[in-house]
PDB file of N, CA and C in Angstrom:
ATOM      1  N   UNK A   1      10.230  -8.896  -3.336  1.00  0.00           N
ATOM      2  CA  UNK A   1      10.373  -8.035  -2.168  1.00  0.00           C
ATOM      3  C   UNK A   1       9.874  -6.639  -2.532  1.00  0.00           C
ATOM      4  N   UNK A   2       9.020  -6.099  -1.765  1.00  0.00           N
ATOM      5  CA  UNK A   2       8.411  -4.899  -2.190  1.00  0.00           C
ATOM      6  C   UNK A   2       8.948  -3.846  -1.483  1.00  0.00           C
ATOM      7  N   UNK A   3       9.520  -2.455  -1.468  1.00  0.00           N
ATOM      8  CA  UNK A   3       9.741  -1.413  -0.881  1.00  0.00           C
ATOM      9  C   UNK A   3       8.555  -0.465  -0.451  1.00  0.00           C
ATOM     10  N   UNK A   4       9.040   0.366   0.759  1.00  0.00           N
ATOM     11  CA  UNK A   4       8.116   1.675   1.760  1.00  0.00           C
ATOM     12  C   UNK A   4       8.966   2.537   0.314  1.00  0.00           C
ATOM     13  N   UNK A   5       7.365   3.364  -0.328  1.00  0.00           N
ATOM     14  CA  UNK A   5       7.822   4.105  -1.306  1.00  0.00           C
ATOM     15  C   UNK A   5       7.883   5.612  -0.176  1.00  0.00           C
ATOM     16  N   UNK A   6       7.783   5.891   0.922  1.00  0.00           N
ATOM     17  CA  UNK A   6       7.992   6.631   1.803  1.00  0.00           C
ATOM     18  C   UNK A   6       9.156   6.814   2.287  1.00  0.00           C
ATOM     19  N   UNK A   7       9.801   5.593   2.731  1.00  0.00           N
ATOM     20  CA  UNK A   7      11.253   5.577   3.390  1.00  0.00           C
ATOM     21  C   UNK A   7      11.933   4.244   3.076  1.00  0.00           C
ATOM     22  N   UNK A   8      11.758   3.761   1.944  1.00  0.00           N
ATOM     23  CA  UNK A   8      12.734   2.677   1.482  1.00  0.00           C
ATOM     24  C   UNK A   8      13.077   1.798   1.768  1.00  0.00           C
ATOM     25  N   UNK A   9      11.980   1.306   2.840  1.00  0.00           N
ATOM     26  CA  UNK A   9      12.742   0.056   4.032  1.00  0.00           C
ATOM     27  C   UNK A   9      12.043  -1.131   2.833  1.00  0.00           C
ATOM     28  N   UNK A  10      13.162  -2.219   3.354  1.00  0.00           N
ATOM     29  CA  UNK A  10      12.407  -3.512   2.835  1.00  0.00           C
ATOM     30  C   UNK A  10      12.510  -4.501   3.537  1.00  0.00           C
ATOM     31  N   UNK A  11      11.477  -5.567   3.964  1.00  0.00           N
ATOM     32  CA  UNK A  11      11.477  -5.867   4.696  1.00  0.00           C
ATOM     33  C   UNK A  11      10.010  -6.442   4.938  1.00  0.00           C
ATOM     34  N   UNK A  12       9.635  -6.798   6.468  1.00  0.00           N
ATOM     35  CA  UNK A  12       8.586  -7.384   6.325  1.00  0.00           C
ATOM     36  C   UNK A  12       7.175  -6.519   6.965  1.00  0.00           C
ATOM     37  N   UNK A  13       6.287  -6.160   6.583  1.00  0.00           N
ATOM     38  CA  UNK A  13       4.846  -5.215   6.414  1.00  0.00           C
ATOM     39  C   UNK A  13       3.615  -6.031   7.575  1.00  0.00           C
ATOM     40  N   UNK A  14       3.261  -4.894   7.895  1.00  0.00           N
ATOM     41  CA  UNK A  14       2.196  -5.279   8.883  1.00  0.00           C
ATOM     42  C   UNK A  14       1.196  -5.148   7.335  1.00  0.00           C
ATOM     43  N   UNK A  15       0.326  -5.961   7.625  1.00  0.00           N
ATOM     44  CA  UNK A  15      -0.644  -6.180   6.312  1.00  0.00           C
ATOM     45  C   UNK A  15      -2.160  -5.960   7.076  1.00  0.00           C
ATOM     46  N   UNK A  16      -2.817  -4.933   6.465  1.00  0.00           N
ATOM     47  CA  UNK A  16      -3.845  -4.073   6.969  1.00  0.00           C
ATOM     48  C   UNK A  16      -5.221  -4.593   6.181  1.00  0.00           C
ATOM     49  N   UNK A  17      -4.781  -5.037   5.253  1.00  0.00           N
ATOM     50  CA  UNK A  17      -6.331  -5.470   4.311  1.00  0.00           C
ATOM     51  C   UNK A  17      -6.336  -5.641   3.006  1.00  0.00           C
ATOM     52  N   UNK A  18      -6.823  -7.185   2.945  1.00  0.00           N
ATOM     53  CA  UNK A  18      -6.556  -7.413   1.145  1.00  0.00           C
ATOM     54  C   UNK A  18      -7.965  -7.257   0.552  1.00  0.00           C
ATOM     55  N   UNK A  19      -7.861  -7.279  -0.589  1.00  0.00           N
ATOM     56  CA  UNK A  19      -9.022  -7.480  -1.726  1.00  0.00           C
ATOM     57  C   UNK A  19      -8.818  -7.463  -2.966  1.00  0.00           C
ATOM     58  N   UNK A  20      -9.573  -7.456  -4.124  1.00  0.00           N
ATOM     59  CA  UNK A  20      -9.588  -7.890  -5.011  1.00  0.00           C
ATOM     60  C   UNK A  20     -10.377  -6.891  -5.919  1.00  0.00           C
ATOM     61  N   UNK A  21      -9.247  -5.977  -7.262  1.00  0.00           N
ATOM     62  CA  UNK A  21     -10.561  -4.889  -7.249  1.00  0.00           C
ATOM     63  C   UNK A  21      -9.967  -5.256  -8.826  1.00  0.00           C
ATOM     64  N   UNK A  22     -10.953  -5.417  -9.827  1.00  0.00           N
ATOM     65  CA  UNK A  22     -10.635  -6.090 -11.278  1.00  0.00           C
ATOM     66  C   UNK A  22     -10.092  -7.464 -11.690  1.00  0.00           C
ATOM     67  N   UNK A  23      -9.083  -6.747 -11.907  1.00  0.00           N
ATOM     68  CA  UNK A  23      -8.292  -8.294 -12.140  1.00  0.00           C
ATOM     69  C   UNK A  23      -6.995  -8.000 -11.422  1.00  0.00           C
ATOM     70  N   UNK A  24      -7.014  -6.948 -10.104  1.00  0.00           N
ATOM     71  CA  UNK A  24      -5.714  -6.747  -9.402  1.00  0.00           C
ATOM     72  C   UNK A  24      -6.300  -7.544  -8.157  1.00  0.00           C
ATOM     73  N   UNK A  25      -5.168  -7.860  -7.571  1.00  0.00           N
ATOM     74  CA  UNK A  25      -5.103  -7.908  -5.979  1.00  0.00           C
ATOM     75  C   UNK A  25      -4.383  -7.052  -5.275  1.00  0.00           C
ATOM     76  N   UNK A  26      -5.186  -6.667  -4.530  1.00  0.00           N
ATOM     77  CA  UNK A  26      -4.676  -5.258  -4.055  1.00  0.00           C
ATOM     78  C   UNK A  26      -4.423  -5.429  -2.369  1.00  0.00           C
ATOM     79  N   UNK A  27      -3.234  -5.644  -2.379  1.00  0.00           N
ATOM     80  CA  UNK A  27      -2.709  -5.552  -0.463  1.00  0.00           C
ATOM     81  C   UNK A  27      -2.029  -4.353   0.150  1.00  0.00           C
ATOM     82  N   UNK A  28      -3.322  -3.745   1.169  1.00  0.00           N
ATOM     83  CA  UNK A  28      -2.920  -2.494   1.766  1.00  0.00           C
ATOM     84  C   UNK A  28      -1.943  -2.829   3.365  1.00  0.00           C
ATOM     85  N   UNK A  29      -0.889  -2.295   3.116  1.00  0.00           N
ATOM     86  CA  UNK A  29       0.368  -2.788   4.198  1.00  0.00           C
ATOM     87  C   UNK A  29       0.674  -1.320   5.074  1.00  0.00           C
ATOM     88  N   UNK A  30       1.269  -1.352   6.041  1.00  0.00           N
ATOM     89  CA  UNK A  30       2.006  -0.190   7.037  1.00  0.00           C
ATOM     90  C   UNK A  30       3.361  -0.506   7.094  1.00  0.00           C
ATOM     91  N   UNK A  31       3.628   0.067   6.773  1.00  0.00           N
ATOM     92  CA  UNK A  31       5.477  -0.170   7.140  1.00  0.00           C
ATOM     93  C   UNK A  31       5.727   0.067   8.597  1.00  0.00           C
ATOM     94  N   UNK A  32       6.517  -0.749   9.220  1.00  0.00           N
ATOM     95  CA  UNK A  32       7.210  -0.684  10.474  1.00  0.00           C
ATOM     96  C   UNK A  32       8.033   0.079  11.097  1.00  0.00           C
ATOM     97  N   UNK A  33       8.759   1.055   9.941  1.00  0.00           N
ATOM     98  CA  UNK A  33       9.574   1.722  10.803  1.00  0.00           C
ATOM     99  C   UNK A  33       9.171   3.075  10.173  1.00  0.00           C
ATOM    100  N   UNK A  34       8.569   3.709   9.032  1.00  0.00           N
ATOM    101  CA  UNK A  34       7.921   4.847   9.179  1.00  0.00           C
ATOM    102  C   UNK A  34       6.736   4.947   9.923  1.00  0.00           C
ATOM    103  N   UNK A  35       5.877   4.099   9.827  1.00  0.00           N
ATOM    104  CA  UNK A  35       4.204   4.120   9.845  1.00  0.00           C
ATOM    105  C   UNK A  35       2.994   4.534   8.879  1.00  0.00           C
ATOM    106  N   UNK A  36       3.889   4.794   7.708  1.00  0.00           N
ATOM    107  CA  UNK A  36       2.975   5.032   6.880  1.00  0.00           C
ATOM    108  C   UNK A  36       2.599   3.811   5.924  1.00  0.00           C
ATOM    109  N   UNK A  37       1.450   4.406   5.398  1.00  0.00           N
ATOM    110  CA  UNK A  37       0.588   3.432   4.733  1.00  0.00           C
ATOM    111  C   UNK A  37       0.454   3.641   2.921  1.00  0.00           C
ATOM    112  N   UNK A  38       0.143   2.278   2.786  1.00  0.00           N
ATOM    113  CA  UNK A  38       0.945   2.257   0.965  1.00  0.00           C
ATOM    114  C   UNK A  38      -0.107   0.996   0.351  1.00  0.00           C
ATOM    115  N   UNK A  39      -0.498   1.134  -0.856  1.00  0.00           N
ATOM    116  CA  UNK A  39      -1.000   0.013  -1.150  1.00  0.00           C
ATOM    117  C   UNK A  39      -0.185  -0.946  -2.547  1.00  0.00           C
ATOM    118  N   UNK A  40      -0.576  -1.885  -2.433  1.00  0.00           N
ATOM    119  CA  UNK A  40       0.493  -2.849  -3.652  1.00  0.00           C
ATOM    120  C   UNK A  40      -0.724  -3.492  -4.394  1.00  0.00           C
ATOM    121  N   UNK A  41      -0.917  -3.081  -5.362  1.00  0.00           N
ATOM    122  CA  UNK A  41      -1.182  -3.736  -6.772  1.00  0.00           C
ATOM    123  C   UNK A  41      -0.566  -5.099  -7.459  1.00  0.00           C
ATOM    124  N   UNK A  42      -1.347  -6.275  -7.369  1.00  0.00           N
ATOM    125  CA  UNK A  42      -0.788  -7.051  -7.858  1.00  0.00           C
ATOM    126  C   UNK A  42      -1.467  -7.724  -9.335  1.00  0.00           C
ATOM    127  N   UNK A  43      -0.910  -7.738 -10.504  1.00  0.00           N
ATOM    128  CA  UNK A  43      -1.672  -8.871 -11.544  1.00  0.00           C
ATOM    129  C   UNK A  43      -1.377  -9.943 -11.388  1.00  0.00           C
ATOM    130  N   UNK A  44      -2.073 -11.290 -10.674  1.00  0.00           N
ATOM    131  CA  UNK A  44      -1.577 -11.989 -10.835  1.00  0.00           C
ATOM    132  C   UNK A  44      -1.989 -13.205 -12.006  1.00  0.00           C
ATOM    133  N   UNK A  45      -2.208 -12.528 -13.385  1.00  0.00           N
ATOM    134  CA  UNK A  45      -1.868 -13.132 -14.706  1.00  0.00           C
ATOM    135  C   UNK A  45      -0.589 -12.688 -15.227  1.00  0.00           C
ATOM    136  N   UNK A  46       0.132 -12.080 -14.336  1.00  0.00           N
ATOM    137  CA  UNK A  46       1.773 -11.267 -14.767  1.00  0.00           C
ATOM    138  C   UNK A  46       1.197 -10.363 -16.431  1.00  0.00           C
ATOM    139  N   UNK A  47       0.034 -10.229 -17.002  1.00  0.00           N
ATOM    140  CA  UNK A  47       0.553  -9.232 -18.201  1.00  0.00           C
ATOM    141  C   UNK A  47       0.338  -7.916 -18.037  1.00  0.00           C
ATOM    142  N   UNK A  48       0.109  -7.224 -16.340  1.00  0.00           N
ATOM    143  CA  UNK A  48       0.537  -6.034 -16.392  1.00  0.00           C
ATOM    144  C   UNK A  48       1.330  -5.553 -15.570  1.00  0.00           C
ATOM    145  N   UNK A  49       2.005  -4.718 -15.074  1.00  0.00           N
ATOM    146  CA  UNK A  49       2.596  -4.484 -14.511  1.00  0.00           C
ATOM    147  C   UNK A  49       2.576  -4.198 -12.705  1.00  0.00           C
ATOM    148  N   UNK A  50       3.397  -4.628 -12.141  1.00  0.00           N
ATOM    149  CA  UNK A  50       2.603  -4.365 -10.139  1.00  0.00           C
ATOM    150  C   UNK A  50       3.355  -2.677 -10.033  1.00  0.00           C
ATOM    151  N   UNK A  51       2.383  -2.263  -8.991  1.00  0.00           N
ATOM    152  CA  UNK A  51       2.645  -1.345  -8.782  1.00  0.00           C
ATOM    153  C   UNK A  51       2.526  -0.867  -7.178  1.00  0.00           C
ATOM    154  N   UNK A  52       3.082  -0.197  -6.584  1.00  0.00           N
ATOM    155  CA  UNK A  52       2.470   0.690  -5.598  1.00  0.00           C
ATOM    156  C   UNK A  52       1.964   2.011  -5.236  1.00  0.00           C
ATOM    157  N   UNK A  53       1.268   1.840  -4.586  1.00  0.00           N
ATOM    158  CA  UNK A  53       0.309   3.390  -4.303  1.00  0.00           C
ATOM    159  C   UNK A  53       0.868   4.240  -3.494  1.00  0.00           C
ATOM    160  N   UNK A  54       1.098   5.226  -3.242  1.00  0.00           N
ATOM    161  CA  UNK A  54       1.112   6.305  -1.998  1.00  0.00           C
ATOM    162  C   UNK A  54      -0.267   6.512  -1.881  1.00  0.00           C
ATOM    163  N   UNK A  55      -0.963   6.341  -0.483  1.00  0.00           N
ATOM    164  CA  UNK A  55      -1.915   6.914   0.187  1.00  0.00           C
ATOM    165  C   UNK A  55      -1.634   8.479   0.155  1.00  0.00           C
ATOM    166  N   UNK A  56      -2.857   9.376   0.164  1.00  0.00           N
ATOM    167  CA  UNK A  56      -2.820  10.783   0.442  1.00  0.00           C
ATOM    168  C   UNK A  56      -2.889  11.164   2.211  1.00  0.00           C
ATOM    169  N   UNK A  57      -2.183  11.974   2.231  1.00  0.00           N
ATOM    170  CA  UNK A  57      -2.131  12.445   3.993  1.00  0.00           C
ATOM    171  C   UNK A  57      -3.615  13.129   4.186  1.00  0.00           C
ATOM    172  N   UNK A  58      -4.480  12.319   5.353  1.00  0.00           N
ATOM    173  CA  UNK A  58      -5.349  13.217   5.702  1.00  0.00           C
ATOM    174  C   UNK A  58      -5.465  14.344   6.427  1.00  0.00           C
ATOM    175  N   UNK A  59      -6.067  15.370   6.448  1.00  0.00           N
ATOM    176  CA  UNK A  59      -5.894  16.604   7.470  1.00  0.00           C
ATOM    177  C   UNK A  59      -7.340  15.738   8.364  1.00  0.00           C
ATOM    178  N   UNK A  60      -6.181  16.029  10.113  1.00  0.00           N
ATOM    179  CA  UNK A  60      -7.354  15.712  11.008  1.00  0.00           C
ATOM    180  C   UNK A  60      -8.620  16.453  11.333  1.00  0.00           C
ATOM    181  N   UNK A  61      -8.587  18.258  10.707  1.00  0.00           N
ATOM    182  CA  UNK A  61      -9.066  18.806  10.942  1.00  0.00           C
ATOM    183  C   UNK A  61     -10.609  19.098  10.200  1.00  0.00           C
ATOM    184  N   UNK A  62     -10.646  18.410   8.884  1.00  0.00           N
ATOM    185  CA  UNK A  62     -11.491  18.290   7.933  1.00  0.00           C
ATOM    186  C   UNK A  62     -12.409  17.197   8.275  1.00  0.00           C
ATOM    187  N   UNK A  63     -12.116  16.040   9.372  1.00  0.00           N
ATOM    188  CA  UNK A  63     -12.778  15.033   9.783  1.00  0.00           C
ATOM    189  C   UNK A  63     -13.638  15.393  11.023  1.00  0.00           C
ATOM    190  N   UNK A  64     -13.133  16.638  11.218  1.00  0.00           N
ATOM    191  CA  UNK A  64     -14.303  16.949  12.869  1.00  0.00           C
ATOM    192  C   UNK A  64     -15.249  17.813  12.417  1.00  0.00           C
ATOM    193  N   UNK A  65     -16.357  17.198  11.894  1.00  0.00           N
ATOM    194  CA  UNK A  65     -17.271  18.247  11.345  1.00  0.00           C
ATOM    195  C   UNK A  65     -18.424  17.674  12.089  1.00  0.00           C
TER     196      UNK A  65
END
C-alpha cells in the first residue's frame, strides 16, 4: 500500500502513466482527495529500494510565454 507523500491518504490512486525508466518501473498516480501528483518508483528485482517522488509545483505564469 503506497501513501500521498502530500497528505497521507492511503488508499486507491487515479493512475496517470506508467513506464519503464532503467531497471525501475515508474507509476505516475494523483491522489483523490488532495489532487496532487506523485510518482512511485518501483524495482521490481526487490534489490533496491521503492521509493516516491514529490513532483515540483509549477508556476502558471512561466508557461505563458
Amino acid at each position: 500500500m503506497i501513501k500521498c507523500p502530500y497528505c497521507d491518504y492511503e488508499g486507491e490512486y487515479r493512475p496517470i502513466k506508467t513506464w519503464k525508466y532503467s531497471w525501475w518501473n515508474v507509476y505516475f498516480y494523483e491522489c483523490p482527495r488532495c489532487g496532487r501528483r506523485f510518482r512511485y518508483q518501483i524495482d521490481p528485482t526487490g534489490k533496491k529500494k521503492n521509493f516516491i517522488m514529490k513532483l515540483g509545483v509549477r508556476n502558471k505564469s512561466s508557461r505563458k510565454k
